[in-house]
Protein backbone atom coordinates (compact mmCIF):
# COMPACT_ATOMS: atom_id res chain seq x y z
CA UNK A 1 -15.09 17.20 25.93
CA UNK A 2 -11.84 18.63 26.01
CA UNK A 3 -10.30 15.83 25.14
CA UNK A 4 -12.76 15.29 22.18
CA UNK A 5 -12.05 19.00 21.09
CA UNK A 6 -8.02 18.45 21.26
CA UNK A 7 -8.47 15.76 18.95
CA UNK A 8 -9.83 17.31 16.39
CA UNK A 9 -7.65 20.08 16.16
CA UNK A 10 -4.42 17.36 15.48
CA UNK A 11 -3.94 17.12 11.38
CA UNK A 12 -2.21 13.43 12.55
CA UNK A 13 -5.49 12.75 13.76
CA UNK A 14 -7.01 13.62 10.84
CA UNK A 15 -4.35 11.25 8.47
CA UNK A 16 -5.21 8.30 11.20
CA UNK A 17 -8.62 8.80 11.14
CA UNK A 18 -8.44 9.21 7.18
CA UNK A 19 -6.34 5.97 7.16
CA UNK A 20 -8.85 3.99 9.22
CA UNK A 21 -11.65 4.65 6.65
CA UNK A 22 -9.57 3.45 3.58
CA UNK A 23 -8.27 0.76 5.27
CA UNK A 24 -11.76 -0.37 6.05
CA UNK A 25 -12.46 -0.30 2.50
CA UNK A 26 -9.62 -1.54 0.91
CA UNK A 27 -9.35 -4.55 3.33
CA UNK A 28 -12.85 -5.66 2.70
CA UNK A 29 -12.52 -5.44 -1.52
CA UNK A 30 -8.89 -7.14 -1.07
CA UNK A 31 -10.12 -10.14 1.36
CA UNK A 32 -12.84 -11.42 -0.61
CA UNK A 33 -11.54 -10.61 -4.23
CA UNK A 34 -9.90 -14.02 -5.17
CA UNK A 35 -12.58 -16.05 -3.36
CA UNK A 36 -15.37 -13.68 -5.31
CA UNK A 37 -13.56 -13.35 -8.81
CA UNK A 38 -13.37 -17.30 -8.79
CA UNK A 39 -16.87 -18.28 -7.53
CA UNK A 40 -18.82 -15.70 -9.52
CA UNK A 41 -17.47 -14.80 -12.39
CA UNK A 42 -15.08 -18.00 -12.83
CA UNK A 43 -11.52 -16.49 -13.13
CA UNK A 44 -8.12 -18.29 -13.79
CA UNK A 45 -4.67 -16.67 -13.32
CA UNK A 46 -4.82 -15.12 -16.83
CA UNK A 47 -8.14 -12.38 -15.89
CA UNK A 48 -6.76 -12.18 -12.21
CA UNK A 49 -3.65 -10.87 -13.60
CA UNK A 50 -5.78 -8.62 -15.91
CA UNK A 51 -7.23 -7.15 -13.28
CA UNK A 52 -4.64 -6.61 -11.00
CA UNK A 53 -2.66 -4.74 -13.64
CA UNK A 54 -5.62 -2.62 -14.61
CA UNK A 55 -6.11 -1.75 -10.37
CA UNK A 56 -2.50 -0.50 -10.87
CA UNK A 57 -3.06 2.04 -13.69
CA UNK A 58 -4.33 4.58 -11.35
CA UNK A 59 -1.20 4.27 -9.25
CA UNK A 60 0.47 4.46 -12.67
CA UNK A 61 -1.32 7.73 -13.19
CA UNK A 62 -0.55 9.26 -9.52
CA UNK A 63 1.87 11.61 -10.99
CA UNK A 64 -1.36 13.43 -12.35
CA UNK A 65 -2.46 14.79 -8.83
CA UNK A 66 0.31 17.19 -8.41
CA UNK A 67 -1.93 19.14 -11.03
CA UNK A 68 -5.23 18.00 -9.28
CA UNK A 69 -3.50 20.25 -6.54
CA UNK A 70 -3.86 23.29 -8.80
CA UNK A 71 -7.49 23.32 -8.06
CA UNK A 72 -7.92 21.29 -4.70
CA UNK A 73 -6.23 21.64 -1.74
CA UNK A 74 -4.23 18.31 -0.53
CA UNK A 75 -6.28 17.76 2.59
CA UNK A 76 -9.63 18.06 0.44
CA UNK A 77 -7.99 16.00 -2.35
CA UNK A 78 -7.47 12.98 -0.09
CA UNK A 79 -10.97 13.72 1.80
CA UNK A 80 -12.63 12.52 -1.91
CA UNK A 81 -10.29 10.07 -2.63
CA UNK A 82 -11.68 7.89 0.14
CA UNK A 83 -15.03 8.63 -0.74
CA UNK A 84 -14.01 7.43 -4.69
CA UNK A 85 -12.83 4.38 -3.23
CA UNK A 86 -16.27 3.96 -0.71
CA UNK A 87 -18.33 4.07 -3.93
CA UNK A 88 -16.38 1.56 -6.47
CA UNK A 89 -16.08 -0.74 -3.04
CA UNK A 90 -20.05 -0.66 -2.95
CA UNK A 91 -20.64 -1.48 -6.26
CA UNK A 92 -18.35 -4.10 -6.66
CA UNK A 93 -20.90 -7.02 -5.76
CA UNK A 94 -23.38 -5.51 -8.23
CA UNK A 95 -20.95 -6.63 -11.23
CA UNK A 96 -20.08 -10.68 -10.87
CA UNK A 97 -18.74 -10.43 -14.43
CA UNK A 98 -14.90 -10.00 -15.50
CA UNK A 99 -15.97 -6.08 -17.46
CA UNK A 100 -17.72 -5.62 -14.79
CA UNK A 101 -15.12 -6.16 -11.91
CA UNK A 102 -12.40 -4.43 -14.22
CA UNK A 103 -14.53 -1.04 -14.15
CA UNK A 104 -15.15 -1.53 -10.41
CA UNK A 105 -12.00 -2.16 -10.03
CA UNK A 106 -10.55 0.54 -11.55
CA UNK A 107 -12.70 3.02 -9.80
CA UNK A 108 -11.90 1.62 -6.53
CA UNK A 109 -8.13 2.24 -7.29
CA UNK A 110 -8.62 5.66 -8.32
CA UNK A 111 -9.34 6.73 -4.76
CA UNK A 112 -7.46 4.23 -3.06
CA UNK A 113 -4.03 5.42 -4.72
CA UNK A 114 -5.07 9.23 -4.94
CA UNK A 115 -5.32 8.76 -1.40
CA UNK A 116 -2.44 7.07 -0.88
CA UNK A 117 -0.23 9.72 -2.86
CA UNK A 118 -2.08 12.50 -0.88
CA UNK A 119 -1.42 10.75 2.55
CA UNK A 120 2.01 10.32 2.06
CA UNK A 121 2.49 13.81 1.14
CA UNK A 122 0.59 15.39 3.81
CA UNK A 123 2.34 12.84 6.40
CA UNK A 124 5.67 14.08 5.33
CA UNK A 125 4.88 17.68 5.88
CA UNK A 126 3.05 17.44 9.02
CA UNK A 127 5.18 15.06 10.97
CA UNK A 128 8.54 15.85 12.19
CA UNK A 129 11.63 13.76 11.12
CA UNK A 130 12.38 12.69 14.13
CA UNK A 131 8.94 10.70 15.02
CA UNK A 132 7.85 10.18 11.37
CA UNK A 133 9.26 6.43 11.41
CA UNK A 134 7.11 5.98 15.18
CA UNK A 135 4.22 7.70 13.42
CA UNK A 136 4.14 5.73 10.41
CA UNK A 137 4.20 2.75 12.84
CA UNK A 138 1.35 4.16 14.02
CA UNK A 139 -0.43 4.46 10.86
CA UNK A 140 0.43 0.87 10.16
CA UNK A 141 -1.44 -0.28 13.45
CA UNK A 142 -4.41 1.80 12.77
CA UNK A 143 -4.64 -0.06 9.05
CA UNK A 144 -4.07 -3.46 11.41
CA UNK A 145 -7.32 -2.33 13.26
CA UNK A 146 -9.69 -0.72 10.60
CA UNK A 147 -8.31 -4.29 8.36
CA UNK A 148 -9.05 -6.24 11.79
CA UNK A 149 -12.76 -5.10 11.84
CA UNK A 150 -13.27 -6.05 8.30
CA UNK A 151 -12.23 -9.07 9.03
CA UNK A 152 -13.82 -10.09 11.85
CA UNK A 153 -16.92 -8.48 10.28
CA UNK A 154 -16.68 -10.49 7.29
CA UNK A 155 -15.83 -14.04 8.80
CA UNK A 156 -19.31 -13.78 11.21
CA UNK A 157 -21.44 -11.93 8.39
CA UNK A 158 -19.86 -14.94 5.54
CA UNK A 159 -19.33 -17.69 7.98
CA UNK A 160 -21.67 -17.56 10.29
CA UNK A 161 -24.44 -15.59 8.69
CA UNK A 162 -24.51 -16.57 5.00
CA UNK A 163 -24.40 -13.42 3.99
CA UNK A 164 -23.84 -13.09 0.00
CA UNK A 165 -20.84 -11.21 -1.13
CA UNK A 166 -23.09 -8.74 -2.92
CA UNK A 167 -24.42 -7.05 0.54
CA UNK A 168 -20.73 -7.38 1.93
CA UNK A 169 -19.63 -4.95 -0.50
CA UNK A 170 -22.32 -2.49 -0.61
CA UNK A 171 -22.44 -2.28 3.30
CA UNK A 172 -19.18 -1.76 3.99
CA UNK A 173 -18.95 0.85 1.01
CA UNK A 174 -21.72 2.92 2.28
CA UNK A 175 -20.63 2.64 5.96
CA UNK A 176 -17.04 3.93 4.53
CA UNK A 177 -18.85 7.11 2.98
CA UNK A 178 -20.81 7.77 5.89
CA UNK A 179 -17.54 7.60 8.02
CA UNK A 180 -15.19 9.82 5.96
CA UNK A 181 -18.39 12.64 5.96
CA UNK A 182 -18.02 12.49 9.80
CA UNK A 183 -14.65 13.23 9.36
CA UNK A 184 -15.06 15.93 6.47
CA UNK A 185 -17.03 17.88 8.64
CA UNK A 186 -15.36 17.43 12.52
CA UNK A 187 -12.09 18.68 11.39
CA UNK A 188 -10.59 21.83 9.99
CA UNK A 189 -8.86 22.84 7.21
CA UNK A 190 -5.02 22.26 8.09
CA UNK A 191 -2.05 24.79 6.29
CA UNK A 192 0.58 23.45 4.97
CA UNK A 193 3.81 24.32 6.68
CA UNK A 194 5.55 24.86 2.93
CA UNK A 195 4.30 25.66 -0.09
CA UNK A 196 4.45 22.83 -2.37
CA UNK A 197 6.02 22.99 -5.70
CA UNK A 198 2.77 22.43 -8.23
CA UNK A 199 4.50 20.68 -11.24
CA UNK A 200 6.42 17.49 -11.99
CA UNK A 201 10.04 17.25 -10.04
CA UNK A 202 12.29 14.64 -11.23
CA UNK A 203 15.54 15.01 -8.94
CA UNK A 204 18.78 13.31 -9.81
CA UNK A 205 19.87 13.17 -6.13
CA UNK A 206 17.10 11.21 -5.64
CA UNK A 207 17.64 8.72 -7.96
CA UNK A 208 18.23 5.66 -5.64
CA UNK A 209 14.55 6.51 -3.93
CA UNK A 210 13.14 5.59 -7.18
CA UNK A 211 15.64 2.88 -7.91
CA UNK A 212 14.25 1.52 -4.46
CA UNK A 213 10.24 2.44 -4.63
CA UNK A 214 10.18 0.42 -8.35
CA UNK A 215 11.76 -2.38 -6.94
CA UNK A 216 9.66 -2.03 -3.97
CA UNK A 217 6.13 -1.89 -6.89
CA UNK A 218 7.87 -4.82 -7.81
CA UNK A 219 8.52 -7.17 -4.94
CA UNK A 220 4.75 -5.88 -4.26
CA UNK A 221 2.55 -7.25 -6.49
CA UNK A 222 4.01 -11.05 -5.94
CA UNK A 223 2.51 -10.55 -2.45
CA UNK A 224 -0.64 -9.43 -3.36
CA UNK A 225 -1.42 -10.56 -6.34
CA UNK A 226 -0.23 -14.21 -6.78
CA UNK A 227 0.90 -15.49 -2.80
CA UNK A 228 -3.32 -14.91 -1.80
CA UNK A 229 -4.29 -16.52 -5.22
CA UNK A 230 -2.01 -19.40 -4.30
CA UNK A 231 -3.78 -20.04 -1.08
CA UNK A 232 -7.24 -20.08 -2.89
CA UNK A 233 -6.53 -21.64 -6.35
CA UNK A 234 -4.02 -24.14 -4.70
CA UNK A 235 -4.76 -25.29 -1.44
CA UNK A 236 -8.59 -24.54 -1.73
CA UNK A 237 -8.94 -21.83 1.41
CA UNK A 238 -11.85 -20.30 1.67
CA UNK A 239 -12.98 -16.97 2.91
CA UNK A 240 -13.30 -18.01 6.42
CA UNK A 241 -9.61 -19.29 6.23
CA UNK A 242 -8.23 -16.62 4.51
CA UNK A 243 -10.03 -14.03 6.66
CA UNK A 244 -8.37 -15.71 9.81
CA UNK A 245 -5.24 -15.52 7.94
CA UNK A 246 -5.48 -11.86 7.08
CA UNK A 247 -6.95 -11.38 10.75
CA UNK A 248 -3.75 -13.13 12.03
CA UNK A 249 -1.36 -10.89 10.09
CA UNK A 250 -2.90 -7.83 11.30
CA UNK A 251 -3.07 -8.37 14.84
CA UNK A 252 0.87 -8.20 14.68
CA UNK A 253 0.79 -5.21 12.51
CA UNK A 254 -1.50 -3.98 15.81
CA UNK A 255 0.84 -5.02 18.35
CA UNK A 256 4.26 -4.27 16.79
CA UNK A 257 3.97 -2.06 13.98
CA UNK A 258 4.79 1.45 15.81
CA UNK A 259 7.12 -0.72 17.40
CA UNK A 260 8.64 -1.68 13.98
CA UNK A 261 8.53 2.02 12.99
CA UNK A 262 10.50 2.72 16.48
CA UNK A 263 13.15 0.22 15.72
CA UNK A 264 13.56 1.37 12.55
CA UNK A 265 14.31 5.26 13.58
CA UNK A 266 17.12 3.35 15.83
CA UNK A 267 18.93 1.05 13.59
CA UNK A 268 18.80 3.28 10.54
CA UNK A 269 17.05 2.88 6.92
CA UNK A 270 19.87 0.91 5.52
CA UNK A 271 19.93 -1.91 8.19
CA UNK A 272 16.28 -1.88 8.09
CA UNK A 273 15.58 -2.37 4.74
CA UNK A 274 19.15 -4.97 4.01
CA UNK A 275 17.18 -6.87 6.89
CA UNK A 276 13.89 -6.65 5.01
CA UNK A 277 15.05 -7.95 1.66
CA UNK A 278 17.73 -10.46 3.14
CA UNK A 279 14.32 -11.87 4.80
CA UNK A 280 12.28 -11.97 1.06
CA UNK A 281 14.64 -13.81 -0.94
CA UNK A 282 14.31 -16.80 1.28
CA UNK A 283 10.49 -16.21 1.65
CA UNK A 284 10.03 -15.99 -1.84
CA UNK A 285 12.37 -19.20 -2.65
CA UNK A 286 10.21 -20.99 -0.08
CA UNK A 287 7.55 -20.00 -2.13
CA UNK A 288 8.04 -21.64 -5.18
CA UNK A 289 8.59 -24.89 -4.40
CA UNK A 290 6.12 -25.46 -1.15
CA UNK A 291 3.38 -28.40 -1.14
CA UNK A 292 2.00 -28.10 2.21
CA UNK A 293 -0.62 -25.55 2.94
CA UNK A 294 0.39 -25.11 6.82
CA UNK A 295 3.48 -24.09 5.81
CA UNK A 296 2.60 -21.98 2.66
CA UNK A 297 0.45 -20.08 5.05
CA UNK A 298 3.50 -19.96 7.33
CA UNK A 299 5.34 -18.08 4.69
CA UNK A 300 1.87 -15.81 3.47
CA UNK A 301 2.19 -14.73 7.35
CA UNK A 302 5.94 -13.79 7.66
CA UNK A 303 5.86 -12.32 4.24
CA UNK A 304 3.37 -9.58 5.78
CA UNK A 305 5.03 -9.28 8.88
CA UNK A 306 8.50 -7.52 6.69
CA UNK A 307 5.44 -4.95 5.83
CA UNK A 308 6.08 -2.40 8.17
CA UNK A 309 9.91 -2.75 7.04
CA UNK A 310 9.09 -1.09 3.95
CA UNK A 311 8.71 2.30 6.24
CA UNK A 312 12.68 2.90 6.13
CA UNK A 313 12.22 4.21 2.21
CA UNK A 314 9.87 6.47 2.69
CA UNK A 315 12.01 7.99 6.47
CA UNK A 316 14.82 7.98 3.58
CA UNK A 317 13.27 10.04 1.60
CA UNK A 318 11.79 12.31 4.19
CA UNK A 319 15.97 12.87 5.25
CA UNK A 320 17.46 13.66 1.74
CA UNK A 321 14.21 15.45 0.31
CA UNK A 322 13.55 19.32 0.07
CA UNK A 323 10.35 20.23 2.02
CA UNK A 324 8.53 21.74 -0.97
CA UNK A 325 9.26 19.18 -3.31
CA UNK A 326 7.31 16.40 -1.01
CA UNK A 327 3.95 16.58 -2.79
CA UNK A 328 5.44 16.79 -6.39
CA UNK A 329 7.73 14.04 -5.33
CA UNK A 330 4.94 11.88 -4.02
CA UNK A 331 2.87 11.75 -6.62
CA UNK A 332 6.10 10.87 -9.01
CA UNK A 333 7.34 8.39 -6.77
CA UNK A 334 3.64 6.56 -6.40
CA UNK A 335 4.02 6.31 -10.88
CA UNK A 336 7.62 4.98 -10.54
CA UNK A 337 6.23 2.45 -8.03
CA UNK A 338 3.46 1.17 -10.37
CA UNK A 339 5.68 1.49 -13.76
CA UNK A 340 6.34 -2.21 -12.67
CA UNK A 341 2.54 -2.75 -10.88
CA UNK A 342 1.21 -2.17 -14.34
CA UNK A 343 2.78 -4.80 -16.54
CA UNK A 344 4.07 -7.47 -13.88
CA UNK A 345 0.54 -8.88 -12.94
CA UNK A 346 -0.73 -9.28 -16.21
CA UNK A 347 3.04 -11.11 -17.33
CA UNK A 348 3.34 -13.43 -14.69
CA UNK A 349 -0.65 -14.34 -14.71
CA UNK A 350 0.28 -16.00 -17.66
CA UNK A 351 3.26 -17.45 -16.82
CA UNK A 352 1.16 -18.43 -13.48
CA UNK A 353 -0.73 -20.97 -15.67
CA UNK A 354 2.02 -22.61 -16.79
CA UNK A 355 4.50 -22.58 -13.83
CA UNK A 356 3.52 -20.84 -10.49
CA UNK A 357 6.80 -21.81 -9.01
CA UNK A 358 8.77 -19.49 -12.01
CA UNK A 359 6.47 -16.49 -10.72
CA UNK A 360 7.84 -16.76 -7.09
CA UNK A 361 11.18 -17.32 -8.23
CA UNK A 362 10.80 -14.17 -10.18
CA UNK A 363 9.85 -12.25 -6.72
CA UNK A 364 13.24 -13.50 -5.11
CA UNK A 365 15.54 -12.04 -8.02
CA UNK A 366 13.66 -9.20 -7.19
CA UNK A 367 14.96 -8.69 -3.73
CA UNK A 368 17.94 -9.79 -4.85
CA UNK A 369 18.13 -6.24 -6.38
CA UNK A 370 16.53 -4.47 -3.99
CA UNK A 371 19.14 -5.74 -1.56
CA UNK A 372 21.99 -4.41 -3.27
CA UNK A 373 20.14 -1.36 -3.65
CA UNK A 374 19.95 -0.78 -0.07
CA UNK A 375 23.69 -0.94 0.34
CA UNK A 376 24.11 2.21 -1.00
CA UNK A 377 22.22 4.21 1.74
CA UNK A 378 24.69 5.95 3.42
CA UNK A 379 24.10 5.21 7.77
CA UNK A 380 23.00 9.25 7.77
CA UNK A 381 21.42 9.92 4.55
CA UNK A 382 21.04 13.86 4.55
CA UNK A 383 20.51 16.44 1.83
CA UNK A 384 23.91 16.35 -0.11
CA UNK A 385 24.75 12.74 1.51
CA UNK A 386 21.87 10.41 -0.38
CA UNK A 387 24.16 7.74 -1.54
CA UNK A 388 27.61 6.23 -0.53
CA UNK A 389 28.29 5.99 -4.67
CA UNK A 390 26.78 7.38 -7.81
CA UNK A 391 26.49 10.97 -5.84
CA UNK A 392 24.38 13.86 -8.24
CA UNK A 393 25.75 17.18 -6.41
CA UNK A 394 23.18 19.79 -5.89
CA UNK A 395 23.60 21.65 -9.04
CA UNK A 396 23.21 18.93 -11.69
CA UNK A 397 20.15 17.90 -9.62
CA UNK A 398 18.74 21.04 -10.07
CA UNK A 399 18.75 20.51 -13.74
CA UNK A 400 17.88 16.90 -13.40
């Protein structure tokens, strides 16, 4: 019992436990969306793209819950965010049509990138500097296991079972709910250790942070938009296959994510992420030109596995940024990331139909930029040291 009571006085607790929930949710709506999308309501690249773009205006719209905050606090702000994303989860099987799966999908995203912008903030606050790249690690294996049980739930309940896609969804969305009310009520309300600024910041010292997390939006949404539809629409894998796949992926995340998160607090944010996007831009040539599915799920595999690399920008952040300007700068940062998330799924659906190879070949210039990006992180990126060139001192930033 002590041991019980210890853990629910932990706010990291709660952000894990939090994190397991959405995870959960997000993993089962993610693993059987191209598989649904084309069986039941009989979508091509052009209303997959559609869609994808429209799950991205929320994240577009992030920069909206730094006034949210003026009448919620953060930790009850994320606490409904899941629950948002519970509901549009269960009613996504209820709506095999493309309007409907657009509104579904749309409500979904509300919580799940509410959530997201919440998390991050609240992460940053609560976890020191020095173990916030182990801790995000962390995080990254608890996604690995809440994703894991989706997965494995899914591939008996589909495979095994025959159970239709319809009770999938509502299940696990109702089970989510349930789960984040157990939560709601076993632990506390948590202070923050700063006040946070409550309005928009837009820092000029922190310009190549946003340089990096719209490339980053970027580089994203060729992962999970168009290299899971390539494995369906392509070489014909089903959910069973593409639940092993997903289940395959996040058993690494499991085993060598905090270990990831570890290395990365050693070698530095620059290494880390040069390393990263060195890694992409031969992924993402492979990409377009691959015939064989063995090996394109080969490459669908690694590409996940440079996830957990993507830690090093937010650590960077967490090293150059001004305590009270985390949540502001969260929920900005989330809208820079989805500028691109907005427009590049609907844009390259359509060049999808004519040339999938020119959409992969897209990703790679992509971390092209990103990579030279990443040179300019100085080896100890502090307050007043963010870049090695195009330095904003203090004072201008303060105006910026």
């Amino acid at each position: 019992m002590k041991i019980d009571r210890e853990f629910w006085q932990k706010p990291q607790n709660l952000l894990l436990s939090m994190t397991f929930v959405m995870s959960f949710l997000f993993a089962t709506w993610q693993v059987l969306l191209n598989n649904f999308v084309i069986e039941r309501a009989g979508f091509t690249g052009v209303e997959i793209g559609i869609l994808q773009s429209l799950r991205e205006v929320p994240g577009f719209l992030a920069f909206t819950a730094v006034f949210v905050l003026f009448v919620l606090r953060e930790q009850t702000f994320a606490l409904l965010s899941v629950a948002t994303l519970g509901i549009g989860v269960a009613l996504t099987g209820l709506f095999p049509s493309a309007t409907g799966l657009y509104l579904t999908t749309v409500l979904m995203s509300i919580g799940f990138h509410y959530f997201e912008t919440m998390n991050k903030s609240l992460t940053l606050q609560w976890v020191d500097k020095s173990t916030s790249p182990h801790f995000l690690g962390r995080a990254l294996s608890v996604k690995a296991v809440a994703s894991l049980s989706a997965y494995g739930i899914i591939f008996v309940a589909m495979e095994w079972a025959g159970v239709d896609y319809l009770w999938v969804y509502l299940l696990a969305g109702v089970a989510g709910l349930a789960a984040i009310a157990v939560v709601t009520i076993g632990f506390p309300r948590f202070n923050p250790a700063v006040e946070q600024h409550k309005k928009l910041i837009f820092r000029g010292r922190y310009w190549l942070y946003y340089a990096l997390v719209f490339m980053s939006g970027a580089r994203r949404q060729i992962f999970v938009v168009f290299a899971g539809f390539l494995m369906v629409e392509k070489f014909g894998y089903s959910v069973g296959q593409i639940s092993a796949l997903f289940i395959f992926n996040y058993v690494f995340n499991f085993l060598f994510a905090a270990k990831i998160g570890r290395f990365i607090g050693v070698i530095g944010e620059r290494r880390a992420l040069l390393l990263e996007y060195s890694a992409l831009i031969v992924i993402f040539l492979s990409y377009a030109f691959v015939t064989n599915a063995t090996v394109a799920a080969g490459l669908y595999v690694v590409d996940h596995l440079f996830y957990a690399f993507a830690i090093a920008i937010t650590t960077y952040f967490q090293k150059i940024a001004d305590k009270a300007d985390i949540a502001a700068t969260a929920s900005v940062s989330f809208t820079i990331n989805h500028i691109a998330a907005v427009v590049i799924p609907a844009l390259l659906g359509i060049l999808w139909v004519t040339s999938p190879g020119a959409v992969f070949l897209t990703g790679a210039c992509f971390a092209v930029i990103s990579l030279i990006l990443s040179l300019n992180i100085p080896s100890r990126p502090e307050p007043g040291n963010e870049v090695l060139v195009g330095h904003v001192r203090s004072a201008l930033a303060q105006k910026a």
